[in-house]
N, C-alpha and C. Protein backbone atom coordinates (compact mmCIF):
# COMPACT_ATOMS: atom_id res chain seq x y z
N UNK A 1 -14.03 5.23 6.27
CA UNK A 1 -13.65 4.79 7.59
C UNK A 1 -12.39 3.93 7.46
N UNK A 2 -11.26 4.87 8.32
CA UNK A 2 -10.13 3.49 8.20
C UNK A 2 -10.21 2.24 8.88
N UNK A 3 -9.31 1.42 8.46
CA UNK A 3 -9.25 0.05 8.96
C UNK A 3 -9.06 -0.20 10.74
N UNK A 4 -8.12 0.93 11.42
CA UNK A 4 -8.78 1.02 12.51
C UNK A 4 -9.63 1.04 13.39
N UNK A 5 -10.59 1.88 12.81
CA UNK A 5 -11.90 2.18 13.17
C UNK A 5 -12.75 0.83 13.09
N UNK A 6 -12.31 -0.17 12.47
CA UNK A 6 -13.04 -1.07 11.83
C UNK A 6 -13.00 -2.22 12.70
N UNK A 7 -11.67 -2.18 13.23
CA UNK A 7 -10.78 -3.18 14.51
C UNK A 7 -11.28 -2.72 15.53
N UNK A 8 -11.51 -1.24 15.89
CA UNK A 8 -12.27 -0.71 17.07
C UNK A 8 -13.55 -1.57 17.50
N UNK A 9 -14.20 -1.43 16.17
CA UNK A 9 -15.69 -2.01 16.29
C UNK A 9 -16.09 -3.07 16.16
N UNK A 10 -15.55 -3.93 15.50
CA UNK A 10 -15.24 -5.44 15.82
C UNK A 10 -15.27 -5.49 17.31
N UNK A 11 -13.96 -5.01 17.81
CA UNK A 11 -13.33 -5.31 19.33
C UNK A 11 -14.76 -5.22 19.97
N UNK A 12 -15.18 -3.91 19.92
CA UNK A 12 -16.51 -3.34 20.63
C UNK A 12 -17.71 -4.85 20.84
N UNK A 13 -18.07 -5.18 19.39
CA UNK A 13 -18.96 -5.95 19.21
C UNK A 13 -18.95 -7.00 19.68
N UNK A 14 -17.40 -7.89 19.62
CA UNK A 14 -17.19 -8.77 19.78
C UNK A 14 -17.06 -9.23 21.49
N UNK A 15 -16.75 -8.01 22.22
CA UNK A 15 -16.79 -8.23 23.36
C UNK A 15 -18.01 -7.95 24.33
N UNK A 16 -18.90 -6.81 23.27
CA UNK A 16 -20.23 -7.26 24.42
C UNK A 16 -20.74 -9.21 23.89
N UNK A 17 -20.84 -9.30 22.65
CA UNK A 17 -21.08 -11.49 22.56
C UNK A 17 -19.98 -12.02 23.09
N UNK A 18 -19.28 -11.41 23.92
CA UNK A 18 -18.89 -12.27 24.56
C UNK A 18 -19.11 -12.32 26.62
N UNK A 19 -19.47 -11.20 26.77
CA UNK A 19 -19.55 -10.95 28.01
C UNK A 19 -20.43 -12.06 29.25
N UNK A 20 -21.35 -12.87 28.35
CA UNK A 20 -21.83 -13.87 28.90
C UNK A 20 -20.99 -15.24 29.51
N UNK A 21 -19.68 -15.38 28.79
CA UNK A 21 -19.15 -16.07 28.65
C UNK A 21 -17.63 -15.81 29.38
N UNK A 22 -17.98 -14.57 29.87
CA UNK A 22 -16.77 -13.76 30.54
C UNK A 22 -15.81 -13.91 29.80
N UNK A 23 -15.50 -13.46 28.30
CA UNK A 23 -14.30 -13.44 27.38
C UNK A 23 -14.65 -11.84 26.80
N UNK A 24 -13.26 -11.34 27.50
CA UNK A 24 -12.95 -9.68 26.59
C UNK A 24 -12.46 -9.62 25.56
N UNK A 25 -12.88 -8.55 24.61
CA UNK A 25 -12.13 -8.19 23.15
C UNK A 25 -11.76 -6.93 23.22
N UNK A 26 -10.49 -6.75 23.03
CA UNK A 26 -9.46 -5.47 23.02
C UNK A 26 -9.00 -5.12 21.66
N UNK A 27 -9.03 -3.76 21.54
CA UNK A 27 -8.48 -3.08 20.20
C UNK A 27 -7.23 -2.54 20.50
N UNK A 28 -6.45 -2.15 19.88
CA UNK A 28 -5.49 -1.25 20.05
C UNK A 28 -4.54 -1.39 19.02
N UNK A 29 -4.28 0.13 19.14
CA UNK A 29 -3.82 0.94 17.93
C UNK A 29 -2.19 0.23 17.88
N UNK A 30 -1.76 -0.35 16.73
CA UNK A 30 0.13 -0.99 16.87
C UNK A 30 1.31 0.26 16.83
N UNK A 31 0.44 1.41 16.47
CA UNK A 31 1.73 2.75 16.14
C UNK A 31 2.67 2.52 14.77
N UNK A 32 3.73 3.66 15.00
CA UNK A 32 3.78 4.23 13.87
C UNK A 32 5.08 3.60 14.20
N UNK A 33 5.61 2.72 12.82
CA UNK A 33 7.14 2.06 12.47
C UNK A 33 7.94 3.53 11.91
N UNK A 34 8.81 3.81 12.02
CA UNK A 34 9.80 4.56 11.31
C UNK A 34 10.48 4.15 10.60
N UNK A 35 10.30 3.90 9.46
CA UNK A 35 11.39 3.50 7.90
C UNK A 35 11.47 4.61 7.21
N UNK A 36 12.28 3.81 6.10
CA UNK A 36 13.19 4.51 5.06
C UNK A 36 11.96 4.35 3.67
N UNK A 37 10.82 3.23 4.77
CA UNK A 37 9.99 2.56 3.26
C UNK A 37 9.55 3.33 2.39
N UNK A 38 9.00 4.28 2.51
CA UNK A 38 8.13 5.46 1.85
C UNK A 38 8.85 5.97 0.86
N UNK A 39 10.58 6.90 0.96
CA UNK A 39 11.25 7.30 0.70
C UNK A 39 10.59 7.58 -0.89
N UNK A 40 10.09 6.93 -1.32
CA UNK A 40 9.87 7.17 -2.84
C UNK A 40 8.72 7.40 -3.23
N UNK A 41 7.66 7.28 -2.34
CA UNK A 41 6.40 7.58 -2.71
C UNK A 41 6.49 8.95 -2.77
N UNK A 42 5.47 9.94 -3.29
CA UNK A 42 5.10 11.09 -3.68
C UNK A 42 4.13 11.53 -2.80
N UNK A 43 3.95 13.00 -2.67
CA UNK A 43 2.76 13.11 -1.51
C UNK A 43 1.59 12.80 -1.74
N UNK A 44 1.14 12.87 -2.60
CA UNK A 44 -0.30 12.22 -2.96
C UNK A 44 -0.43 10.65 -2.79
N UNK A 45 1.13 9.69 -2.82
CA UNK A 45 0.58 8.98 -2.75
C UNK A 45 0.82 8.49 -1.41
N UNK A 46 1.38 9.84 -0.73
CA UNK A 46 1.26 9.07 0.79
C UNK A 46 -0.48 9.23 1.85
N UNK A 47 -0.64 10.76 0.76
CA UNK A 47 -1.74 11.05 1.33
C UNK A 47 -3.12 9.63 1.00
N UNK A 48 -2.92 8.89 -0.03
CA UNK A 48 -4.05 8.32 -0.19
C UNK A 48 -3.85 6.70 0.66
N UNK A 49 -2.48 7.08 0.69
CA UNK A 49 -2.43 5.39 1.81
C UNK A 49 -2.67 6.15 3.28
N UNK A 50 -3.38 7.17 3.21
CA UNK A 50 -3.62 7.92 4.74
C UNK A 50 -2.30 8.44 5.55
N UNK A 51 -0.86 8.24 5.35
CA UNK A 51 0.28 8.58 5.49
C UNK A 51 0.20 9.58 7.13
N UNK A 52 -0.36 10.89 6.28
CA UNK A 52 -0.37 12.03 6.99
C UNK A 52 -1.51 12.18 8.62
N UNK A 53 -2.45 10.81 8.45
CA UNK A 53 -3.61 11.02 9.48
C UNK A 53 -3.25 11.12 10.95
């Protein structure tokens, strides 16, 4: 499970303990930066930092 998924469910959790208290918890996804950073990694090792998902 990526680290997203992980922020999803937090968010989830955290905002039904909070609903008593009328305080919301929001997830959301930051998107995709466009760099030059990668430039040297190899595909395998983009595939294992999830690169391609």
């Amino acid at each position: 499970m990526g680290t997203n998924k992980y922020m999803t469910l937090f968010a989830v959790e955290l905002d039904k303990r909070g609903e008593e208290f009328n305080v919301r918890a929001l997830s959301d996804h930051p998107g995709t930066i466009v760099t030059n950073l990668s430039q040297n990694l190899s595909d395998e090792e983009m595939r294992s930092n999830r690169a391609f998902e």
